[in-house]
Protein backbone atom coordinates (compact mmCIF):
# COMPACT_ATOMS: atom_id res chain seq x y z
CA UNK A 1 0.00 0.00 0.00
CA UNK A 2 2.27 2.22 0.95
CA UNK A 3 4.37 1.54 -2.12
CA UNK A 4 1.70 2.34 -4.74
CA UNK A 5 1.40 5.86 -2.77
CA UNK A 6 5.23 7.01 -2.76
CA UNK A 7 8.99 6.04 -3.57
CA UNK A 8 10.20 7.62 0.04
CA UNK A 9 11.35 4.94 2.46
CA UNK A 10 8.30 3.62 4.92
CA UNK A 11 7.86 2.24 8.44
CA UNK A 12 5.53 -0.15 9.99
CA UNK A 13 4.46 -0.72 13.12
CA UNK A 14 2.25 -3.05 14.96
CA UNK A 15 0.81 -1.70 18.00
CA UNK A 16 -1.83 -4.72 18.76
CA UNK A 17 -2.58 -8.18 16.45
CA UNK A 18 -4.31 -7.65 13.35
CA UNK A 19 -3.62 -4.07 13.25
CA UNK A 20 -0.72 -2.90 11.38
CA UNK A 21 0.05 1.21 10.93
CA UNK A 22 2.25 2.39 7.99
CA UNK A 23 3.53 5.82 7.47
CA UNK A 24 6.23 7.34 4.66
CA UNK A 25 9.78 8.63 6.82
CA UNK A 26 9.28 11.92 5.04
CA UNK A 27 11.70 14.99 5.82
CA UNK A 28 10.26 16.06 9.33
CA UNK A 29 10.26 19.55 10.60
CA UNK A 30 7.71 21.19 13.32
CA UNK A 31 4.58 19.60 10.17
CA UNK A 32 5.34 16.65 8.40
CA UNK A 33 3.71 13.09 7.48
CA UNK A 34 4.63 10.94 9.82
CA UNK A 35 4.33 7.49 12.65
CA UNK A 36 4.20 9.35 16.43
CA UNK A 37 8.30 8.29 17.77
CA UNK A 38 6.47 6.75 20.68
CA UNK A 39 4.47 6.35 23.58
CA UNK A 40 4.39 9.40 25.81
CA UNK A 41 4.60 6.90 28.76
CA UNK A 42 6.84 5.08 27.56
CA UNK A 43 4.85 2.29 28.18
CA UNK A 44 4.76 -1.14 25.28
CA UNK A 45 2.58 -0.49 22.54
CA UNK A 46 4.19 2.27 20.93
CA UNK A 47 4.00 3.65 17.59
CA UNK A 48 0.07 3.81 17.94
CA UNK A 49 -0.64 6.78 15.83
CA UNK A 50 0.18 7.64 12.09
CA UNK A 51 -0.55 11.59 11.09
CA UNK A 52 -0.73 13.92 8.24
CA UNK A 53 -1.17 17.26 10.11
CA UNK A 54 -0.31 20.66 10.58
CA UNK A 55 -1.85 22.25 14.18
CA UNK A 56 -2.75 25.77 14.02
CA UNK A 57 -3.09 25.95 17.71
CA UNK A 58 0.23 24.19 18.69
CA UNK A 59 1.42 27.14 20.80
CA UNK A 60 -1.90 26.89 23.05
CA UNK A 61 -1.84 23.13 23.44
CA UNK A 62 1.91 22.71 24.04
CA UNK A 63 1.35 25.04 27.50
CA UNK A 64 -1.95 22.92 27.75
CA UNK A 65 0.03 19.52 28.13
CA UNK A 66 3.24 20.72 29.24
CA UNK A 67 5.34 20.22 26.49
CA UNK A 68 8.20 22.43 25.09
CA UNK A 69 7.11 24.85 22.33
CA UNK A 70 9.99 23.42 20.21
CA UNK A 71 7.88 20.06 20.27
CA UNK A 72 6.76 18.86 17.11
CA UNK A 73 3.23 18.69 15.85
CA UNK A 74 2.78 15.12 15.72
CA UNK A 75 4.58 14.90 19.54
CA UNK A 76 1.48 17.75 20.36
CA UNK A 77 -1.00 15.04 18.74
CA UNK A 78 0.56 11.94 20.52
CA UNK A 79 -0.09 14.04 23.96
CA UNK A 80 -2.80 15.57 23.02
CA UNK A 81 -4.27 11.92 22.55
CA UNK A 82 -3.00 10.27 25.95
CA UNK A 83 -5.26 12.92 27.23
CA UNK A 84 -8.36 13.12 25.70
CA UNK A 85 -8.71 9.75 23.65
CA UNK A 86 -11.30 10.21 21.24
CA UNK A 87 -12.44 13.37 21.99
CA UNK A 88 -9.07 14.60 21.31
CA UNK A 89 -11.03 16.35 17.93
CA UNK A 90 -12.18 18.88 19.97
CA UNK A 91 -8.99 20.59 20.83
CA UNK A 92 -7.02 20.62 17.53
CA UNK A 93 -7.63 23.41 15.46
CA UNK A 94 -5.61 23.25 11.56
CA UNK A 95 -5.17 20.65 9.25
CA UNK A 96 -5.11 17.06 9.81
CA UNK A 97 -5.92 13.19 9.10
CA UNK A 98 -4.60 10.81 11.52
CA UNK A 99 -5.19 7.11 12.97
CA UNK A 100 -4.64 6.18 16.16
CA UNK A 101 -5.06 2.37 17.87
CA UNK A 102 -6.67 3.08 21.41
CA UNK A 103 -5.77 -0.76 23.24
CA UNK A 104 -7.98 -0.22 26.03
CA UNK A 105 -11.05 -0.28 24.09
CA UNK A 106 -9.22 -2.49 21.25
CA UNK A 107 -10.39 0.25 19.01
CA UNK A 108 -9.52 2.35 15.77
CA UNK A 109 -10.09 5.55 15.22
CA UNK A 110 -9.62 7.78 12.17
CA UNK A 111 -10.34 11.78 11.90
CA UNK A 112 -10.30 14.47 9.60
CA UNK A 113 -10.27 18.00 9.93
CA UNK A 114 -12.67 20.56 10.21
CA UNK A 115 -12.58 21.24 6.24
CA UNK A 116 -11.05 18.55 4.80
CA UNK A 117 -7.81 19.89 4.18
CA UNK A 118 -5.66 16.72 4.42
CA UNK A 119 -6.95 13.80 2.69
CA UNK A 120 -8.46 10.41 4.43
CA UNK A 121 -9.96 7.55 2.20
CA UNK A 122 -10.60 3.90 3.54
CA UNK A 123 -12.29 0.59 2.18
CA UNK A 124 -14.80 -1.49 4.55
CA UNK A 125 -14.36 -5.60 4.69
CA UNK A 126 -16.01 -7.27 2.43
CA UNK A 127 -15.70 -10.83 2.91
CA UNK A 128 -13.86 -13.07 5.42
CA UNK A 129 -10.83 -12.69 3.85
CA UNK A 130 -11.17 -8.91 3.55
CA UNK A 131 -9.94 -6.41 6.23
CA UNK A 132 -10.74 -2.77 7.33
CA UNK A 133 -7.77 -0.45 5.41
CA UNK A 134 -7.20 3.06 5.28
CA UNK A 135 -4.46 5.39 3.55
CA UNK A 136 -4.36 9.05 2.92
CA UNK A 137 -5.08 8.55 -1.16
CA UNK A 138 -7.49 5.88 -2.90
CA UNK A 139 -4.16 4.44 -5.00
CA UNK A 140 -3.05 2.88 -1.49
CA UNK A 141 -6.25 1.39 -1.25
CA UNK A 142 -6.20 0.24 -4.86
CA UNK A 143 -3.08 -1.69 -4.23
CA UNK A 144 -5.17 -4.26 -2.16
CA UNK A 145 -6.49 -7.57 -3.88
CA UNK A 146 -9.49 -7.14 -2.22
CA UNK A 147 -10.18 -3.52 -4.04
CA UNK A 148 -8.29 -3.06 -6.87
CA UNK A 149 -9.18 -0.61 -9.49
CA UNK A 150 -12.52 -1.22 -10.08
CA UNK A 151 -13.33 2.73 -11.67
CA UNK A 152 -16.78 3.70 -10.33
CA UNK A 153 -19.44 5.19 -13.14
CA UNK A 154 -22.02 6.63 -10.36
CA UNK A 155 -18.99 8.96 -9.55
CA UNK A 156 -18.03 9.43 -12.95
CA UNK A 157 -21.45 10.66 -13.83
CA UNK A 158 -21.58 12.76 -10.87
CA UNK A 159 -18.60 14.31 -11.76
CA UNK A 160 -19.36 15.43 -14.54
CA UNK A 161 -22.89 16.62 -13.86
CA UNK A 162 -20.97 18.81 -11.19
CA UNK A 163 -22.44 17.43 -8.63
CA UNK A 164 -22.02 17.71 -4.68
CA UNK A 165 -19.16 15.80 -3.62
CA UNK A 166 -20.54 12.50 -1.24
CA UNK A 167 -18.52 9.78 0.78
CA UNK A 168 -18.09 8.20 -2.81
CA UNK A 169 -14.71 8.05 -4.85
CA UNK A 170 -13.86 7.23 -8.34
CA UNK A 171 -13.37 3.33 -7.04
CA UNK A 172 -15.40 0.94 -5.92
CA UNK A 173 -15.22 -0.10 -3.17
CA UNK A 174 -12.94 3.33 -1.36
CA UNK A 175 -14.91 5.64 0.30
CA UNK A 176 -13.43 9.07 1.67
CA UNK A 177 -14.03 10.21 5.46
CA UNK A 178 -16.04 13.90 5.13
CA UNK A 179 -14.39 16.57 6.44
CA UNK A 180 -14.75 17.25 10.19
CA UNK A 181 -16.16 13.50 10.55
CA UNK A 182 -14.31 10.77 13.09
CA UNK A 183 -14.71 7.08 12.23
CA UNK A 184 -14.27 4.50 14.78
CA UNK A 185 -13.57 0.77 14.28
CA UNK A 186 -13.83 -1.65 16.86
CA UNK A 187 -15.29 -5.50 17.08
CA UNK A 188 -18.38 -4.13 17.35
CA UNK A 189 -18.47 -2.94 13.97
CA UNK A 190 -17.40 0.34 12.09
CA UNK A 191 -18.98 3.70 13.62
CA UNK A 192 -18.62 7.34 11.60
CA UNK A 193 -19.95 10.56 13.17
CA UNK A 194 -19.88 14.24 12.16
CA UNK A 195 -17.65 16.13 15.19
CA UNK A 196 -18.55 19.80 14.13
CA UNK A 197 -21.00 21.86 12.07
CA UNK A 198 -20.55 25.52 11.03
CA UNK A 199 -24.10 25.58 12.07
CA UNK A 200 -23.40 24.90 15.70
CA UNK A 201 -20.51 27.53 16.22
CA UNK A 202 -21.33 30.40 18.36
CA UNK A 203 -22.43 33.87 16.97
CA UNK A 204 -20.60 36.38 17.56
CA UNK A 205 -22.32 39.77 18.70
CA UNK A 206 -20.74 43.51 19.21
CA UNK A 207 -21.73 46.73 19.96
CA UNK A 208 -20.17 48.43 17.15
CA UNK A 209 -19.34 47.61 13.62
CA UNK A 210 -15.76 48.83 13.99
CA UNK A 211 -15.40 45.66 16.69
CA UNK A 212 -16.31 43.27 13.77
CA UNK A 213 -13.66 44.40 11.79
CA UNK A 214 -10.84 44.63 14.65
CA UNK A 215 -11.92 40.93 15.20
CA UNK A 216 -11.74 39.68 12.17
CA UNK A 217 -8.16 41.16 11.21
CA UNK A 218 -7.18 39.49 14.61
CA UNK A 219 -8.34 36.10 13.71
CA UNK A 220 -7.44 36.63 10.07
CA UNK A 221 -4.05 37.56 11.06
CA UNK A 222 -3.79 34.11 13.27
CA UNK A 223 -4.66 31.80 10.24
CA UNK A 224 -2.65 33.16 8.23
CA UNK A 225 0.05 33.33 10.61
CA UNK A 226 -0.28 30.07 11.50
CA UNK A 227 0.10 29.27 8.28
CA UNK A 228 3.75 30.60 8.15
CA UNK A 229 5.39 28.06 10.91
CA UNK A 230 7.13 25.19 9.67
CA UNK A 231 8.82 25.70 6.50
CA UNK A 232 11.87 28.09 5.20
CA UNK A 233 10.57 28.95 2.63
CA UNK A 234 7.24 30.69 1.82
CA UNK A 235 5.11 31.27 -1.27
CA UNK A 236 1.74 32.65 -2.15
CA UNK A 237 -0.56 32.26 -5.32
CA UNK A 238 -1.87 35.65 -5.73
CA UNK A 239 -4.48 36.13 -8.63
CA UNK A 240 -6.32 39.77 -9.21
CA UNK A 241 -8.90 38.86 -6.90
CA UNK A 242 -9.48 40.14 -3.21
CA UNK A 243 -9.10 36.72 -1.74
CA UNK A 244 -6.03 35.44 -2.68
CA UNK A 245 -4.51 39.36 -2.62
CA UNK A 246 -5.52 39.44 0.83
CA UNK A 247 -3.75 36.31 2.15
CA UNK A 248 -0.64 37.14 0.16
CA UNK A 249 -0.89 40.60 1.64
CA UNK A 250 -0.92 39.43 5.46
CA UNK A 251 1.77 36.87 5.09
CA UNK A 252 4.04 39.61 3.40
CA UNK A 253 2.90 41.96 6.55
CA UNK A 254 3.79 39.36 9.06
CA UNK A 255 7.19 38.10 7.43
CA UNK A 256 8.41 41.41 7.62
CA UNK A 257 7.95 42.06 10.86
CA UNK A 258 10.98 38.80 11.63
CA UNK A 259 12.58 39.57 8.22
CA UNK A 260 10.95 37.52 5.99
CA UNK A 261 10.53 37.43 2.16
CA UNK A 262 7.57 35.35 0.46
CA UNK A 263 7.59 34.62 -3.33
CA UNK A 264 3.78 35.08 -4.86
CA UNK A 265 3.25 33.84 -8.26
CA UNK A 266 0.54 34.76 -10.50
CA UNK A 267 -0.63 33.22 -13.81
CA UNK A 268 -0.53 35.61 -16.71
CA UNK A 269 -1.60 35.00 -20.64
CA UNK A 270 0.79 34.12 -23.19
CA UNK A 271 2.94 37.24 -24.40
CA UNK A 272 0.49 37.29 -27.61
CA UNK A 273 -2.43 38.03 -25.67
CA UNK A 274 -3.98 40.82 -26.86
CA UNK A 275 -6.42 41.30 -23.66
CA UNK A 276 -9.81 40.08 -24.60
CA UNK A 277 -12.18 39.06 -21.91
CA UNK A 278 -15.66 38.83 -21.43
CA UNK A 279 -17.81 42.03 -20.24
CA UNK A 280 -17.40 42.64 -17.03
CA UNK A 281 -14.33 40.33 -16.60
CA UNK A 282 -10.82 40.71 -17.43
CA UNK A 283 -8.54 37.97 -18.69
CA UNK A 284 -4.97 39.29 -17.36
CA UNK A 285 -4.86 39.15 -13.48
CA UNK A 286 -1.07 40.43 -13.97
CA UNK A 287 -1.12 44.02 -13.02
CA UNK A 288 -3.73 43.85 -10.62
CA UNK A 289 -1.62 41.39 -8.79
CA UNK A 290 1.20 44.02 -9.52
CA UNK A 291 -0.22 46.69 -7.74
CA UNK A 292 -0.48 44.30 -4.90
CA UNK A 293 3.43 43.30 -4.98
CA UNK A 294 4.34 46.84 -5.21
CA UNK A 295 3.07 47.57 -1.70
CA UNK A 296 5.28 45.27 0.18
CA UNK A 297 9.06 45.18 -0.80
CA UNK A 298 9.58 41.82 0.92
CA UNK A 299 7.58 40.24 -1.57
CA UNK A 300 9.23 38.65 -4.84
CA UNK A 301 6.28 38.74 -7.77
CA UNK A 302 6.80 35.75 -10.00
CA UNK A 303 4.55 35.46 -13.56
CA UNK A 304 3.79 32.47 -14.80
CA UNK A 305 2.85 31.32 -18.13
CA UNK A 306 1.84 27.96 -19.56
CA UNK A 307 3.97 28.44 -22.99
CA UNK A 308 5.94 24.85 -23.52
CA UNK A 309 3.58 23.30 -21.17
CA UNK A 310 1.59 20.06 -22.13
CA UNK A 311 -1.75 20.66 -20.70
CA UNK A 312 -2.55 16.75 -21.27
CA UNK A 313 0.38 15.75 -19.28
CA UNK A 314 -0.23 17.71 -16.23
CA UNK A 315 -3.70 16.46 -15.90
CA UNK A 316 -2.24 12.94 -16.45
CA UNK A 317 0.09 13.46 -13.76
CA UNK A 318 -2.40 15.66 -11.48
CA UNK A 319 -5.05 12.48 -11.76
CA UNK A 320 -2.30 10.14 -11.08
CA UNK A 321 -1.41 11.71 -7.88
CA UNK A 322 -4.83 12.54 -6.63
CA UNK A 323 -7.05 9.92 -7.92
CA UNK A 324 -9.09 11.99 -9.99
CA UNK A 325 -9.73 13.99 -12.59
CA UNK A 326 -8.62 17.68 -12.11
CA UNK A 327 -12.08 20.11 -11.66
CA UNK A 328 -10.47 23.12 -13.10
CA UNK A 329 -7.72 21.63 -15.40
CA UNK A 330 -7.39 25.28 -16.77
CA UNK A 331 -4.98 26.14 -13.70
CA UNK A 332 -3.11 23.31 -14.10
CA UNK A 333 -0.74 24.61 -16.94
CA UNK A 334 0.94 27.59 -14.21
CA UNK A 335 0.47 25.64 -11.08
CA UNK A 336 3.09 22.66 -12.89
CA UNK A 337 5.01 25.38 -15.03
């Protein structure tokens, strides 16, 4: 399984019989892909939780547990777990799709985060010589005998009707876990349950409408600075619109305050273009994104343009990595160039 997903060297573990845990030895910094280095006990049994995560809140939840702010995110997790057990979904806030083996209850249990951000796909038993398996992309799962490739047309139609995205996947057989949705296996049988709602968060109510806006440059500010940790290097894709301009605007503010340069590249025409758009709509996002750029001198503007490109081979590649066909195979040209 872990094979048909990548060629990076791979650990196994086997924290209880029957249940085996897999994860790739990627490069690890603070975020990274990776098997928890062990029990925070100490105690046998460990190497009981696989991850693909990045925690937002790791500052808060290292002083939470006691743990050095240097710690890693996938020690936070391990902790955070020892803790809390299952309702350790409740106190992570970023991206994330782990497993973890819990041996009292002889249990496994899989989540996602709040919008789907990592990926999570597993296939149920279907015989007696089938087995609960899980892996962060359906080609893992495909690499099973029990699976295979067996291409799904319900899906297939779906897609292509553009319609809403369900448990299903292009294979029979591999279902994905919904965003902000815990599943837990156990011999009792296989249990999934939705963890949070948009619906249910709290409103929030001020006096003023100068308060809403404080509030949400404060929290805007902390995802997007929590967004920074981790890495050397930093890069935006900034487009002419207000989204992507504002991200890539924030992260330039915040770098600059330690000294930090980020690298935003936006995807301009061919130099033929002569600039004809629809009404209303413009079809080079270059200058706008310019003007942007020019505001922040930390900030190294990169244009990119699909000339040389194969647009058939990215999506080729793009499908093989994700398992499906690319929804808006028009960006793929500058995102591969």
């Amino acid at each position: 399984m872990l094979g048909a997903l990548t060629e990076a060297p791979a650990s196994i573990w086997r924290p209880a019989a029957g249940v085996v845990l897999g994860a790739s030895d990627y490069f690890r910094t603070r975020v990274g892909v990776a098997g928890i280095e062990e029990n925070p006990k100490g105690s046998a049994g460990s190497r009981r939780i696989v991850a693909d995560l990045r925690i937002d809140n790791h500052d808060e939840l290292a002083c939470e547990l006691d743990l050095p702010q240097a710690s890693s995110d996938d020690e936070v997790l391990a902790h955070a777990w020892e803790r809390w057990g299952f309702g350790v979904v409740d106190h992570i806030i970023g991206g994330f799709a782990f497993a973890a083996w819990d041996e009292q209850s002889q249990a496994l249990f899989l989540a996602r985060d709040h919008a789907g951000e990592r990926p999570l796909h597993f296939a149920r038993p279907t015989g007696p010589d089938s087995v609960f398996a899980f892996a962060s992309m359906p080609q893992g799962l495909c690499a099973l005998p029990s699976v295979g490739r067996r291409l799904s047309l319900a899906r297939m139609a779906h897609h292509l009707a553009v319609l809403p995205l369900g448990n299903e996947t292009f294979f029979e057989g591999i279902e994905r876990l919904p965003p902000a949705h815990w599943i837990k296996v156990s011999r009792s049988g296989i249990e999934i349950r939705r963890y949070w709602h948009p619906i249910d968060t709290r409103p929030i109510r001020y006096a003023k409408d100068a308060d809403y806006i404080e509030e949400f440059r404060e929290r805007f500010d902390r995802a997007v600075g929590a967004r920074l940790e981790g890495n050397d290097g930093m890069a935006s894709q900034l487009s002419g619109g207000l989204d992507s301009a504002s991200v890539t605007a924030t992260a330039a503010r915040l770098l600059a305050k330690k000294g930090g340069r980020l690298t935003a590249f936006i995807a301009v025409p061919l130099p033929e273009y002569a600039g004809e758009a629809l009404p209303g709509r413009f079809g080079d996002e270059g200058p706008r994104a310019t003007e942007v750029a020019a505001f922040y001198p930390n900030i190294d503007h990169v244009r990119v343009h699909g000339a040389g490109r194969d647009p058939l081979a990215c999506w080729r590649r793009d499908a093989r990595l994700i398992g499906q066909p690319t929804f808006n195979p028009t960006n793929m040209l500058w995102i591969e160039a």
